[in-house]
Protein backbone atom coordinates (compact mmCIF):
# COMPACT_ATOMS: atom_id res chain seq x y z
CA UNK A 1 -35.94 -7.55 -18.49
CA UNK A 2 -36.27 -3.78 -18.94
CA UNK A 3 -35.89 -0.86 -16.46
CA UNK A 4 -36.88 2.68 -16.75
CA UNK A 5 -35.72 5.34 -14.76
CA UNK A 6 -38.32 8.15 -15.12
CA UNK A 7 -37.35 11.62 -14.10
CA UNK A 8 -39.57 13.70 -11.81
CA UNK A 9 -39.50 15.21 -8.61
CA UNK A 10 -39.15 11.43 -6.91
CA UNK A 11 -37.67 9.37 -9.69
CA UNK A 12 -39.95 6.30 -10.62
CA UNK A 13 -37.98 3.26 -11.83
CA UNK A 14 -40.17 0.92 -14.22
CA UNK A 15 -38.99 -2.71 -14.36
CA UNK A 16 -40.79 -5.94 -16.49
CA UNK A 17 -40.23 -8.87 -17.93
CA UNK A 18 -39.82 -8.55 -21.86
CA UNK A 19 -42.31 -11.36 -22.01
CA UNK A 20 -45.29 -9.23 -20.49
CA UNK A 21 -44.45 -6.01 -22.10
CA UNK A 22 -47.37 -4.23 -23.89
CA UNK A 23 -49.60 -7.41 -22.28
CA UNK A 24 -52.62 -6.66 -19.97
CA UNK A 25 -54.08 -8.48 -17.58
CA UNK A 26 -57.08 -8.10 -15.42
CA UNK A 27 -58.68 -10.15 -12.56
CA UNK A 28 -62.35 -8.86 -11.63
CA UNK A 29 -62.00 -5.27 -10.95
CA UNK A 30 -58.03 -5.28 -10.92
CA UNK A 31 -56.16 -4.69 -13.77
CA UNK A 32 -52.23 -4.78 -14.71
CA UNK A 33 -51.17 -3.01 -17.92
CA UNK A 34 -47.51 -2.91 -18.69
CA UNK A 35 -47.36 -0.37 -21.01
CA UNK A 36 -44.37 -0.07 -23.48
CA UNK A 37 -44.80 3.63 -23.08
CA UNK A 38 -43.74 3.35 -19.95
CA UNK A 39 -42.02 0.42 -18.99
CA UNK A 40 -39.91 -0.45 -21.87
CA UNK A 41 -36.66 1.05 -20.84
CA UNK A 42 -32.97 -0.71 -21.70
CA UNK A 43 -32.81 -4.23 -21.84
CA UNK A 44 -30.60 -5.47 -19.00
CA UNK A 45 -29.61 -8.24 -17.30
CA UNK A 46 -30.72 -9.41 -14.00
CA UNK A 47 -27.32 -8.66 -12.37
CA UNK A 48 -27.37 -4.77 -13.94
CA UNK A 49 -31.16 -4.35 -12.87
CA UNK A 50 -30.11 -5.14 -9.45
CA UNK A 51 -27.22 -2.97 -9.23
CA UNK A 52 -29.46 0.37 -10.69
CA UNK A 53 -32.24 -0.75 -7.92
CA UNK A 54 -30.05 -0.66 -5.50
CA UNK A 55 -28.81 2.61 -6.58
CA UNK A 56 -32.19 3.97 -7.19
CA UNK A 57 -33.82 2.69 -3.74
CA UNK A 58 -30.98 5.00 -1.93
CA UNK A 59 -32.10 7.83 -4.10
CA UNK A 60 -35.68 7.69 -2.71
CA UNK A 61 -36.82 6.73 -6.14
CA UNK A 62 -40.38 4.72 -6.13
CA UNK A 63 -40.70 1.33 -7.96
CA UNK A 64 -43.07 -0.21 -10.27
CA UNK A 65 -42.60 -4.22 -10.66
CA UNK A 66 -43.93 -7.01 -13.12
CA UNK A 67 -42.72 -10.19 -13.97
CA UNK A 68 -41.50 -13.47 -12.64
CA UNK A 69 -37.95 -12.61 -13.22
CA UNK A 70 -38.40 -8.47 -12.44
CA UNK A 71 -40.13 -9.47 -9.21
CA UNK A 72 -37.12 -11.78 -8.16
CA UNK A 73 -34.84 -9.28 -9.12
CA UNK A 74 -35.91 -6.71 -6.58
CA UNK A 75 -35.97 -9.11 -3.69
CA UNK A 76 -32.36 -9.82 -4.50
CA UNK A 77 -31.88 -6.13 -4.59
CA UNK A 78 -33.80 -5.83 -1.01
CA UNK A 79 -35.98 -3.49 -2.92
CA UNK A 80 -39.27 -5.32 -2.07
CA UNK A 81 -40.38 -8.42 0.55
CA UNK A 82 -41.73 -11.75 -0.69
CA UNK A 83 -45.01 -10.24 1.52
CA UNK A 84 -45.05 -7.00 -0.69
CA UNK A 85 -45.79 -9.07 -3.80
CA UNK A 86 -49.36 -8.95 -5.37
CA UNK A 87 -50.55 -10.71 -8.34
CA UNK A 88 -53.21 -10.88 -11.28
CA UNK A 89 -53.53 -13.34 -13.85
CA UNK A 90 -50.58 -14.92 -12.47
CA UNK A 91 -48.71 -12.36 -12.72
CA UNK A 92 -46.47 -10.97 -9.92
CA UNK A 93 -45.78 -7.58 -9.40
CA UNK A 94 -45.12 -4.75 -6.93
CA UNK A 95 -45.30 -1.08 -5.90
CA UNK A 96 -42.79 0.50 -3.74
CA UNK A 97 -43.12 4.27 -2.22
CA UNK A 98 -40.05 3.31 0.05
């Protein structure tokens, strides 16, 4: 998966499954881009994206989710609720303004 930390005044962290990067996907009047201009970051493992969302979610930082694997990821990092989680196309995904 890759993660993104983007720097502003409330860091926004950016994390996808490689397999639905540059991909969009749309369901009636919603719509899921995951932009490679914005969420392709450093490939990590599961275990290392869960460590930096940890880390991030204690900075105040907001999240952006998509992906099977990205979305299970932040539940193990107690970053989002099964409940939180949206989807389109199939696809899961979150956003977190924690």
């Amino acid at each position: 998966m890759f993660i993104k930390v983007i720097k502003s005044y409330r860091d926004v962290v950016a994390v996808c499954d490689a397999s639905i990067l540059g991909k969009k996907f749309g369901a009636g009047i919603s719509q899921l881009d995951v932009k490679e201009s914005f969420y392709k970051g450093e490939m990590v493992s599961e275990e290392k994206a869960i460590e930096i969302m940890k880390k991030m979610a204690a900075e105040d930082a907001t999240f952006n989710i998509a992906g099977e694997k990205s979305v299970s990821a932040a539940i193990k990092a107690g970053v989002i609720s099964k409940e939180s989680i949206g989807k389109i196309q199939g696809i899961p995904f979150a956003l977190v303004l924690l």
